[in-house]
C-alpha atoms as a PDB file:
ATOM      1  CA  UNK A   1      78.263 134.950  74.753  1.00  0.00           C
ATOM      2  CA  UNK A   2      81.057 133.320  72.486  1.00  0.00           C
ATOM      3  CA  UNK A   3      80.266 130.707  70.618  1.00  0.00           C
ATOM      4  CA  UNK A   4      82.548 127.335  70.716  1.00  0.00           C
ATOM      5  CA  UNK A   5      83.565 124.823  68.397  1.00  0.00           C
ATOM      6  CA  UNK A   6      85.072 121.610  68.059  1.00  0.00           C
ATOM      7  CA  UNK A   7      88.588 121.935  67.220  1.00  0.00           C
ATOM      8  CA  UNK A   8      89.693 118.309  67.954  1.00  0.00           C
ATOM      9  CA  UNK A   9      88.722 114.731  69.768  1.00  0.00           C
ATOM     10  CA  UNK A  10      91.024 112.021  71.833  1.00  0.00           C
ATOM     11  CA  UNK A  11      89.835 108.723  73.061  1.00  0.00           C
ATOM     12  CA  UNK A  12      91.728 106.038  75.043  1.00  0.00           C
ATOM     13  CA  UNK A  13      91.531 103.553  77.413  1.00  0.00           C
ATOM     14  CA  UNK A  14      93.501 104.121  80.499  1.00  0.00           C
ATOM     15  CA  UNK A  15      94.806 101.182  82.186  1.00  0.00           C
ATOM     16  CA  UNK A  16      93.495 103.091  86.091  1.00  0.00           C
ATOM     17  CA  UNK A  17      90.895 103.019  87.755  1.00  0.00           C
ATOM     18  CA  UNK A  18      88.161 106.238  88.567  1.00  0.00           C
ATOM     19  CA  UNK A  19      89.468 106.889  91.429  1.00  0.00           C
ATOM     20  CA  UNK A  20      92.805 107.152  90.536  1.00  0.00           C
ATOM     21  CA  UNK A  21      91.918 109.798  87.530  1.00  0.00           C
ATOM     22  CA  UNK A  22      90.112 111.660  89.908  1.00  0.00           C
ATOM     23  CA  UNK A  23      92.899 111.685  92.056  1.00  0.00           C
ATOM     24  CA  UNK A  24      94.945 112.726  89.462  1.00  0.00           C
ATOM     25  CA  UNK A  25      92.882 115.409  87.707  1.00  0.00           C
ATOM     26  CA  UNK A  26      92.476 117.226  90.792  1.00  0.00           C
ATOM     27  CA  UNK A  27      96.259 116.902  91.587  1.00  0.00           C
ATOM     28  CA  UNK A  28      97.249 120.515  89.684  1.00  0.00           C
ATOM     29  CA  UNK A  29     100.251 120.204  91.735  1.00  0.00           C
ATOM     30  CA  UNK A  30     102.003 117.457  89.584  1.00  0.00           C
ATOM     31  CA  UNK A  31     101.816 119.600  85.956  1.00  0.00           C
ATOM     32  CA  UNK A  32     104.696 121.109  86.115  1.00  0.00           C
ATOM     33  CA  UNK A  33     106.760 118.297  87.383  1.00  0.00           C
ATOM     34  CA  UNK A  34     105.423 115.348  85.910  1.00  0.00           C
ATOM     35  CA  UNK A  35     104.591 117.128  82.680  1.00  0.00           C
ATOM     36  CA  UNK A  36     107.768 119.403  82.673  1.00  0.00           C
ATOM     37  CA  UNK A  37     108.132 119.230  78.541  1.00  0.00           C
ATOM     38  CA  UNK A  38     104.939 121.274  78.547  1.00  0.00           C
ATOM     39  CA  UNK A  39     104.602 122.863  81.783  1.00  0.00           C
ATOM     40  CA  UNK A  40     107.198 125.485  83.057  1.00  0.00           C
ATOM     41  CA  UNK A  41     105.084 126.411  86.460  1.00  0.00           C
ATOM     42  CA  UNK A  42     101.541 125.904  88.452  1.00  0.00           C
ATOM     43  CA  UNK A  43     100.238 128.045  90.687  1.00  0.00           C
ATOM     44  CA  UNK A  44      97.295 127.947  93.028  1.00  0.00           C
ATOM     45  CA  UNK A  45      94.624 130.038  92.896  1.00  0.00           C
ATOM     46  CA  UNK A  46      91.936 128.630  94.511  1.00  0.00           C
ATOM     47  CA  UNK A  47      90.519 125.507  95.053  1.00  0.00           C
ATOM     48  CA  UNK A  48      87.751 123.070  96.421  1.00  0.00           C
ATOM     49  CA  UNK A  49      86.676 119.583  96.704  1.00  0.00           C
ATOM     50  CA  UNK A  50      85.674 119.146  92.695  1.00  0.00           C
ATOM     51  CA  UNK A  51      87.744 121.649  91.495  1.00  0.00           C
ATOM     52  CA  UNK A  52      90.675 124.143  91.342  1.00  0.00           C
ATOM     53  CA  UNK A  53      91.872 127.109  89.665  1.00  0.00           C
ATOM     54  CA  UNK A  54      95.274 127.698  88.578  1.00  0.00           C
ATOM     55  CA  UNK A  55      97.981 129.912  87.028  1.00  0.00           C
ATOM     56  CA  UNK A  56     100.021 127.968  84.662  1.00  0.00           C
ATOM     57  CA  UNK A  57     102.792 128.350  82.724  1.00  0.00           C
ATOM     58  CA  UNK A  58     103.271 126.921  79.149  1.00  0.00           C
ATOM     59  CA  UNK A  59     107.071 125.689  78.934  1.00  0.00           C
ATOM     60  CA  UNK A  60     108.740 127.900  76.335  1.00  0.00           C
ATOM     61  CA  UNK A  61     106.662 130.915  77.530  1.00  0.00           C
ATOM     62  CA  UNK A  62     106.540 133.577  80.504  1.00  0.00           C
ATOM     63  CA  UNK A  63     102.937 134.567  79.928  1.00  0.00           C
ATOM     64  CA  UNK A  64     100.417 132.840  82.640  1.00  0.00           C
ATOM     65  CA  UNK A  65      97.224 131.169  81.698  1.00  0.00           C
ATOM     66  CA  UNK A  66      94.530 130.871  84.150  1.00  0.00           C
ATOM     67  CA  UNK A  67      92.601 127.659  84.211  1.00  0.00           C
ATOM     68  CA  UNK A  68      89.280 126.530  86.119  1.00  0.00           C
ATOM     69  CA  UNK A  69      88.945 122.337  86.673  1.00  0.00           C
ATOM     70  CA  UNK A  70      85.196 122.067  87.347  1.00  0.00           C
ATOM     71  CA  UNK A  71      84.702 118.246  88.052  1.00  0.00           C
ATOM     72  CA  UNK A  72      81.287 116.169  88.338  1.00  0.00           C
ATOM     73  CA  UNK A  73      80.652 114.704  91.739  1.00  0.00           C
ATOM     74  CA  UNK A  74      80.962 111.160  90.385  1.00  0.00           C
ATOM     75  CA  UNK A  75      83.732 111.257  88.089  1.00  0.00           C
ATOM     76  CA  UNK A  76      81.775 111.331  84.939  1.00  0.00           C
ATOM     77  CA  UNK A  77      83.261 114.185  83.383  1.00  0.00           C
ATOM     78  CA  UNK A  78      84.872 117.459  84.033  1.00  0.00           C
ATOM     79  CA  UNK A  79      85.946 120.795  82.324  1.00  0.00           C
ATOM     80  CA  UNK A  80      89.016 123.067  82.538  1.00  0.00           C
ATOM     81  CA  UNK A  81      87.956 126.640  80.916  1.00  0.00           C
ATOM     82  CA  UNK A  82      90.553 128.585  80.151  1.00  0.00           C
ATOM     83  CA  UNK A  83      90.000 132.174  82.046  1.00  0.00           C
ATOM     84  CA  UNK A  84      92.832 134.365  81.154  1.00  0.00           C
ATOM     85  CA  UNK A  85      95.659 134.436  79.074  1.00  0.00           C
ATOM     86  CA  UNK A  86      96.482 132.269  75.549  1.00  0.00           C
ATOM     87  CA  UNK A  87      93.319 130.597  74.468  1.00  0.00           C
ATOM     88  CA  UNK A  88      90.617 132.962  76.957  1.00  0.00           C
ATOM     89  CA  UNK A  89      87.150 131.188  76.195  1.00  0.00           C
ATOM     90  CA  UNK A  90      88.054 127.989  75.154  1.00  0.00           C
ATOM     91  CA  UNK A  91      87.077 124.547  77.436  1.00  0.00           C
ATOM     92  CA  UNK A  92      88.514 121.146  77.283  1.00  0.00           C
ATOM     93  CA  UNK A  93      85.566 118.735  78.069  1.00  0.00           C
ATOM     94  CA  UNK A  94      86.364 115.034  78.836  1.00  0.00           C
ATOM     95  CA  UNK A  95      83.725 112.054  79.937  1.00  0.00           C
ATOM     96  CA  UNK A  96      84.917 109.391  81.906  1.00  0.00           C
ATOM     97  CA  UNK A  97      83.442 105.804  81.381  1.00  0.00           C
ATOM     98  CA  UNK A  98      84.667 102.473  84.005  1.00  0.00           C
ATOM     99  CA  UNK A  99      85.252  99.304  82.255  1.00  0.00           C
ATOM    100  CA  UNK A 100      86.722  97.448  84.642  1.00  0.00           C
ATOM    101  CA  UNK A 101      88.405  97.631  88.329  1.00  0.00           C
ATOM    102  CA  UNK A 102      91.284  99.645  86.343  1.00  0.00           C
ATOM    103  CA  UNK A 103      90.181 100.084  82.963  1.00  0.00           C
ATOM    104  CA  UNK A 104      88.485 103.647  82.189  1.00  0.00           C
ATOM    105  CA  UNK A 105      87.562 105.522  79.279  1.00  0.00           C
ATOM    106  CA  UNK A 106      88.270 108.816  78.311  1.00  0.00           C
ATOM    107  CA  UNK A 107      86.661 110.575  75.713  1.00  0.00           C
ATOM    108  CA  UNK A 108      88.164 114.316  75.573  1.00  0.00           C
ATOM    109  CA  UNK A 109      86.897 117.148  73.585  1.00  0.00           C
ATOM    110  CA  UNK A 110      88.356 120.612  73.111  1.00  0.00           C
ATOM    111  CA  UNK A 111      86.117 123.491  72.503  1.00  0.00           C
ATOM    112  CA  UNK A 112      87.512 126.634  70.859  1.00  0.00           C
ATOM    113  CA  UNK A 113      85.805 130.016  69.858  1.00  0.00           C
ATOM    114  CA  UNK A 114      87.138 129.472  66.375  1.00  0.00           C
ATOM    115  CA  UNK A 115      85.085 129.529  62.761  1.00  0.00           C
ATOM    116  CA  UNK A 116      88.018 128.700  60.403  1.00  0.00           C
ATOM    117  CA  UNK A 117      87.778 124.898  58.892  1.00  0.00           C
ATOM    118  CA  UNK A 118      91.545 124.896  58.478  1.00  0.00           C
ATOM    119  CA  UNK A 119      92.498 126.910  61.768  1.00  0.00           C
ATOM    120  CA  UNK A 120      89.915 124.578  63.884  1.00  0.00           C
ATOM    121  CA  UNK A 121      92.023 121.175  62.160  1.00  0.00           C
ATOM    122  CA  UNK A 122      95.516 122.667  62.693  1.00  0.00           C
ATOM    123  CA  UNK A 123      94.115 123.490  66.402  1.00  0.00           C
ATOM    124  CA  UNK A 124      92.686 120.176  66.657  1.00  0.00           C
ATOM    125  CA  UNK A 125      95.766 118.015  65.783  1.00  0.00           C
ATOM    126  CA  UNK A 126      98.126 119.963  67.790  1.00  0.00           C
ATOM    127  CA  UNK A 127      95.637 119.323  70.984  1.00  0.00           C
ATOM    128  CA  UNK A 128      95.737 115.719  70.011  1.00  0.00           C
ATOM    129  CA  UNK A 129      99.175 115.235  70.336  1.00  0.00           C
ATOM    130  CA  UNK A 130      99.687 117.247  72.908  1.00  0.00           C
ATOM    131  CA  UNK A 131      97.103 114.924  75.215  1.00  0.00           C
ATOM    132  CA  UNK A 132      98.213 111.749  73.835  1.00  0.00           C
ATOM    133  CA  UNK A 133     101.840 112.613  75.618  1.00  0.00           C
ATOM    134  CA  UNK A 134     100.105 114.093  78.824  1.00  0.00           C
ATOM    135  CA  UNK A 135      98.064 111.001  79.066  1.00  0.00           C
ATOM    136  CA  UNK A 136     101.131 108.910  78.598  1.00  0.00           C
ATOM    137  CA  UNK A 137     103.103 110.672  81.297  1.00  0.00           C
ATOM    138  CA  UNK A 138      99.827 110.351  84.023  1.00  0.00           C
ATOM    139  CA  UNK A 139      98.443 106.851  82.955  1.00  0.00           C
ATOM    140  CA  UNK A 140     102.154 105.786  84.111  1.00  0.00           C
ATOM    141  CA  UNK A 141     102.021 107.503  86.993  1.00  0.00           C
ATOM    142  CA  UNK A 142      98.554 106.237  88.059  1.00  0.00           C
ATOM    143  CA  UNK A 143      99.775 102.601  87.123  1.00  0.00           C
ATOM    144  CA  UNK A 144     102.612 102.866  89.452  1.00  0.00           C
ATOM    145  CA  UNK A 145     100.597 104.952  92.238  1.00  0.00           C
ATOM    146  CA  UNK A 146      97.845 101.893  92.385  1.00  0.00           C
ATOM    147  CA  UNK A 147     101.168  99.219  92.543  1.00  0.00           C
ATOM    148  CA  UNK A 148     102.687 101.268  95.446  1.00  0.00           C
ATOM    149  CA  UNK A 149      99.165 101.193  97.270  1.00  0.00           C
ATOM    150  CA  UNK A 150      99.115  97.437  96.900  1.00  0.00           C
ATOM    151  CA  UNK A 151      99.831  95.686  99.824  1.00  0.00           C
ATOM    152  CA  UNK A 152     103.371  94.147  99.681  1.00  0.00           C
ATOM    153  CA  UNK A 153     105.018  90.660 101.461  1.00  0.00           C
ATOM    154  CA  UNK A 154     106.979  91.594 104.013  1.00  0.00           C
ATOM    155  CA  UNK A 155     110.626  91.007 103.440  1.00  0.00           C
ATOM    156  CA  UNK A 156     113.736  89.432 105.332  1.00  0.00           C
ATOM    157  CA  UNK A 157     115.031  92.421 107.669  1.00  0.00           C
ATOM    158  CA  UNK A 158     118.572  91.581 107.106  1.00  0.00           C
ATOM    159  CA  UNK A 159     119.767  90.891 103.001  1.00  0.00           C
ATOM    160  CA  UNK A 160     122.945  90.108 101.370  1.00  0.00           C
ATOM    161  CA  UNK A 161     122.604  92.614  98.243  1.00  0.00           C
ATOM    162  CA  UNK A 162     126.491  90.558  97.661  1.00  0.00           C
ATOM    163  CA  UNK A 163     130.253  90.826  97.220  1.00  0.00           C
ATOM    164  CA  UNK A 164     131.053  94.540  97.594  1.00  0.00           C
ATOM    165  CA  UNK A 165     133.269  94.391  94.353  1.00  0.00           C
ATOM    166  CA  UNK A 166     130.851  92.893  91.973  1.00  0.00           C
ATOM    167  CA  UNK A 167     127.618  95.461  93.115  1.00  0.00           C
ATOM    168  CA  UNK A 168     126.100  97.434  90.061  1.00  0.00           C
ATOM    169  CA  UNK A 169     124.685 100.309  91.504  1.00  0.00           C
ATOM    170  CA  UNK A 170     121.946 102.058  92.024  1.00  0.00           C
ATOM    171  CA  UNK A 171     120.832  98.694  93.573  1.00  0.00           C
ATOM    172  CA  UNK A 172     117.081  98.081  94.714  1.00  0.00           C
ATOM    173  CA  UNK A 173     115.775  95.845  97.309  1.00  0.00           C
ATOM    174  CA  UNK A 174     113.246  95.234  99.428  1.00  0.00           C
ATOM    175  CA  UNK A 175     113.831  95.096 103.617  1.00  0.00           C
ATOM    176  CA  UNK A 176     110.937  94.556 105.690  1.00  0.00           C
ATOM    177  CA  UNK A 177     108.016  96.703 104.458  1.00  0.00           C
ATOM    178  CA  UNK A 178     109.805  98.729 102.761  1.00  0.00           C
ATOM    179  CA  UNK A 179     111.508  99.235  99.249  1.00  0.00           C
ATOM    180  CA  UNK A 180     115.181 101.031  99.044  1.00  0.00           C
ATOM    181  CA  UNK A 181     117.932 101.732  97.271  1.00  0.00           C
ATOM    182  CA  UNK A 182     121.304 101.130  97.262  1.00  0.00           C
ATOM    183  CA  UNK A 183     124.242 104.166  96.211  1.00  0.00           C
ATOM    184  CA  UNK A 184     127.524 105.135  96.490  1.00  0.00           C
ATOM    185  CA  UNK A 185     127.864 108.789  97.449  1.00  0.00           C
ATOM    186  CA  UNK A 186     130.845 110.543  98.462  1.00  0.00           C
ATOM    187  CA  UNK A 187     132.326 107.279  98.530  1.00  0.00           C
ATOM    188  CA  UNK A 188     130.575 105.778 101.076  1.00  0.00           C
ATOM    189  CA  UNK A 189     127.423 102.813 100.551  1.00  0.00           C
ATOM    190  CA  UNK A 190     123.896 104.497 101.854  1.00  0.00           C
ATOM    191  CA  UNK A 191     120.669 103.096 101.211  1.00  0.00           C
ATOM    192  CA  UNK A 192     117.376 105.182 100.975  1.00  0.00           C
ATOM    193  CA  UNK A 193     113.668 104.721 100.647  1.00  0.00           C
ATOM    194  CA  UNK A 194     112.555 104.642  97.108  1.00  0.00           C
ATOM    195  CA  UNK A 195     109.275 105.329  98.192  1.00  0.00           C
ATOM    196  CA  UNK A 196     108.384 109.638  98.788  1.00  0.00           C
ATOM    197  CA  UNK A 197     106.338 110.059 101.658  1.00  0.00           C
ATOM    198  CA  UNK A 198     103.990 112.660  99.319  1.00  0.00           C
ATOM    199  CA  UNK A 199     102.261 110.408  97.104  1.00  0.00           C
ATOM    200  CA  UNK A 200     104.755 107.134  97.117  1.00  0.00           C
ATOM    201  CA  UNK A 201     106.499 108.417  93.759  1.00  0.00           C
ATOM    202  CA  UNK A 202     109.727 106.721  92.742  1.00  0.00           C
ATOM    203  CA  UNK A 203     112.841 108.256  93.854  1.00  0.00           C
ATOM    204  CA  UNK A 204     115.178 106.133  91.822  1.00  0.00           C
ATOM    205  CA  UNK A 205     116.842 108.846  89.530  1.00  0.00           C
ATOM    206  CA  UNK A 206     120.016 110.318  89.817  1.00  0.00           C
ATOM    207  CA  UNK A 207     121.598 111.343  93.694  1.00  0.00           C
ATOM    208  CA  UNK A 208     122.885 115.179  92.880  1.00  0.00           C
ATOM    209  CA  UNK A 209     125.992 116.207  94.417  1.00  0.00           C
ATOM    210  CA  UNK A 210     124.490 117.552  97.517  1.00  0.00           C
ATOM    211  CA  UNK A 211     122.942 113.958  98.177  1.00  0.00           C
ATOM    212  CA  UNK A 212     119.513 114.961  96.577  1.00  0.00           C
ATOM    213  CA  UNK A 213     117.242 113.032  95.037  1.00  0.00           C
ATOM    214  CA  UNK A 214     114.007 114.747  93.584  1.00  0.00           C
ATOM    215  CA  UNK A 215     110.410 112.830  93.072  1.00  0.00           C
ATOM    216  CA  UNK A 216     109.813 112.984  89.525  1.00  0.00           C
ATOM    217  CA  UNK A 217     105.677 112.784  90.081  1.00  0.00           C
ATOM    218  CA  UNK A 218     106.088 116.444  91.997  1.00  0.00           C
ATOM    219  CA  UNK A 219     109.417 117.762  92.363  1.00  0.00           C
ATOM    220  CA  UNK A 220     109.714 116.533  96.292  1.00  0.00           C
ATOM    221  CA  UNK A 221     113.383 116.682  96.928  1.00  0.00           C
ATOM    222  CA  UNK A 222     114.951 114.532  99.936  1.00  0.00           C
ATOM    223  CA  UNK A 223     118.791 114.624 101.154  1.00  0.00           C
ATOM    224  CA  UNK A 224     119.497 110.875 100.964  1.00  0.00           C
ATOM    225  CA  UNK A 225     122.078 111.186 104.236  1.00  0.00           C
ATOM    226  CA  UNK A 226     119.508 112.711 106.585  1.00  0.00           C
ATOM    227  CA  UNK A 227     116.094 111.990 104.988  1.00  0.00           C
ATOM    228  CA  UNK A 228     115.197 115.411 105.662  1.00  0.00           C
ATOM    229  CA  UNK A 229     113.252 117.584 103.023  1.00  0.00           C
ATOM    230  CA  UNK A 230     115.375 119.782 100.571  1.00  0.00           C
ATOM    231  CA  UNK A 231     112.643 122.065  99.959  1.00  0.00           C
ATOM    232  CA  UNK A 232     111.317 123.034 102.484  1.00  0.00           C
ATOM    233  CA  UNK A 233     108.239 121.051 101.932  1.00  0.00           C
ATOM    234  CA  UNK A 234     108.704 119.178 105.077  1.00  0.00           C
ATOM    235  CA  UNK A 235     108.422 115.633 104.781  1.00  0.00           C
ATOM    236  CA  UNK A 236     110.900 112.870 105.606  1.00  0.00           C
ATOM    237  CA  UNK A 237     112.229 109.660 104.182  1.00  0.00           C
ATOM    238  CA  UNK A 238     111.606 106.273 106.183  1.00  0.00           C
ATOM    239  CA  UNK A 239     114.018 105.728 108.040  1.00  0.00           C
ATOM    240  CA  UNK A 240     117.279 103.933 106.160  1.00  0.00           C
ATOM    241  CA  UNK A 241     118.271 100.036 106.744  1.00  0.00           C
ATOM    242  CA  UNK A 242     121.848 100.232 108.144  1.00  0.00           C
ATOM    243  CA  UNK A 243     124.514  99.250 105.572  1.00  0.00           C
ATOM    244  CA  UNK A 244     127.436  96.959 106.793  1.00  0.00           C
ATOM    245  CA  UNK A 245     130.397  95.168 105.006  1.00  0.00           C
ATOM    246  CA  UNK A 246     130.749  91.644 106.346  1.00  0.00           C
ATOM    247  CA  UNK A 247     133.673  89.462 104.708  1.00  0.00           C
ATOM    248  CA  UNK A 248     133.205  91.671 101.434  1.00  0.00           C
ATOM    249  CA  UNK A 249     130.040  91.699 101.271  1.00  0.00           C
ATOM    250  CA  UNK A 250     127.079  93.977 101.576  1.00  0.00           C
ATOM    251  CA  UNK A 251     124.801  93.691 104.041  1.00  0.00           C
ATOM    252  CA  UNK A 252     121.517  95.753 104.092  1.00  0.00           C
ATOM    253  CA  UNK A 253     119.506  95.428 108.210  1.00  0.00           C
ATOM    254  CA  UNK A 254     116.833  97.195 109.414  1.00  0.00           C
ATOM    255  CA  UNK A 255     117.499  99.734 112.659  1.00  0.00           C
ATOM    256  CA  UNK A 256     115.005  97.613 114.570  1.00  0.00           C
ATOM    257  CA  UNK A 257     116.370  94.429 113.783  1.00  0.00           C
ATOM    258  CA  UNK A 258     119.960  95.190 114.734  1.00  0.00           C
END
């Protein structure tokens, strides 16, 4: 049996709560998407209610890792073992601690079959760094995920986003339930939900010039003039307020309102 060792520690305090890291840990499906400066691609081996195994795909690389997540019932801790590929034998052990309703935290350790002081150090602060940017890049998506679960006022079902000459665009607003925005795309005014229907990831980044607009959380892509999936992923946008100009100005009304 090979022996492991300590190569490296990182602690933080994650401003989410359990639930939401679970959620997230088991969520392989995000690495390569959200985490696309270190991930080139995930995919699914196998999985199961506490866990999942994986073939992934350093970015910069072509040569496949395979990865076990074994996760405790109760959110305590968990382990990813890597199976095959760079690294065979080594774990990454984390313990998860509530403080508060969404405070949690995470103590990580990383385990490698390595004897060398200096190699175990060099191994260590390169892990460090390297989880201190992947826990960046989820703790913001878990903050925003537990915001877009939040239950939201309803809004006014018809809005003047104002004078069509003066608009900055993309504009955001809300309409009723929803949240959308405002863009100008082959020259015409469309609005669309900022909301995917996956997980409720923001789709305010850049329309492509097919009318595209891709979830950065994981990858979803939506055609902003018929809401239909561009991946064949098969979800849909909410439906789209109508857009109007009235006297030079911009109005934004739901379908149902009209």
């Amino acid at each position: 049996m090979t022996v492991l060792h300590l190569a490296g520690t990182y602690r933080r305090s994650v401003a989410a709560s359990v639930a939401r890291i679970r959620e997230n840990v088991l969520d392989w499906e995000h690495l390569p998407a959200l985490h696309a400066s270190s991930f080139a691609a995930c995919e699914l081996v196998n999985e199961d209610s506490d866990g999942w195994r994986v073939r992934l795909v350093n970015a910069g690389s072509d040569a496949p890792q395979v990865l076990k997540l074994v996760m405790a019932p109760d959110t305590s801790g968990y382990r990813v073992v890597t199976e095959a590929g760079f690294g065979t034998g080594s774990e990454i052990r984390v313990s998860v601690t509530p403080r508060a309703a969404h405070q949690t935290d995470v103590v990580v350790d990383y385990h490698v079959p390595e004897t060398d002081p200096d190699r175990l150090a060099m191994i260590g602060a390169a892990f460090v760094a390297i989880y201190e940017r992947l826990w960046d890049e989820d703790e913001a998506m878990m903050v925003a995920r537990e915001a877009a679960l939040a239950p939201r006022p309803r809004a006014p079902t018809r809005v003047d986003l104002g004078p069509e000459a003066a608009l900055q665009l993309p504009l955001a607003f809300d309409l009723g339930s929803g949240r959308f925005q405002l863009v100008r795309h082959d020259n015409a005014l469309l609005a669309h939900s900022l909301n995917c229907p996956h997980w409720l990831g923001p789709l305010d980044g850049a329309v492509d010039g097919d009318g595209n607009v891709t979830c950065p959380w994981h990858g979803y892509r939506f055609n902003i003039c018929t809401g239909r999936s561009a991946d064949g992923r098969g979800l849909r946008l909410g439906p789209p307020p109508r857009i109007s100009i009235e006297n030079g100005r911009v109005i934004a009304q739901l379908a149902s309102a009209q």
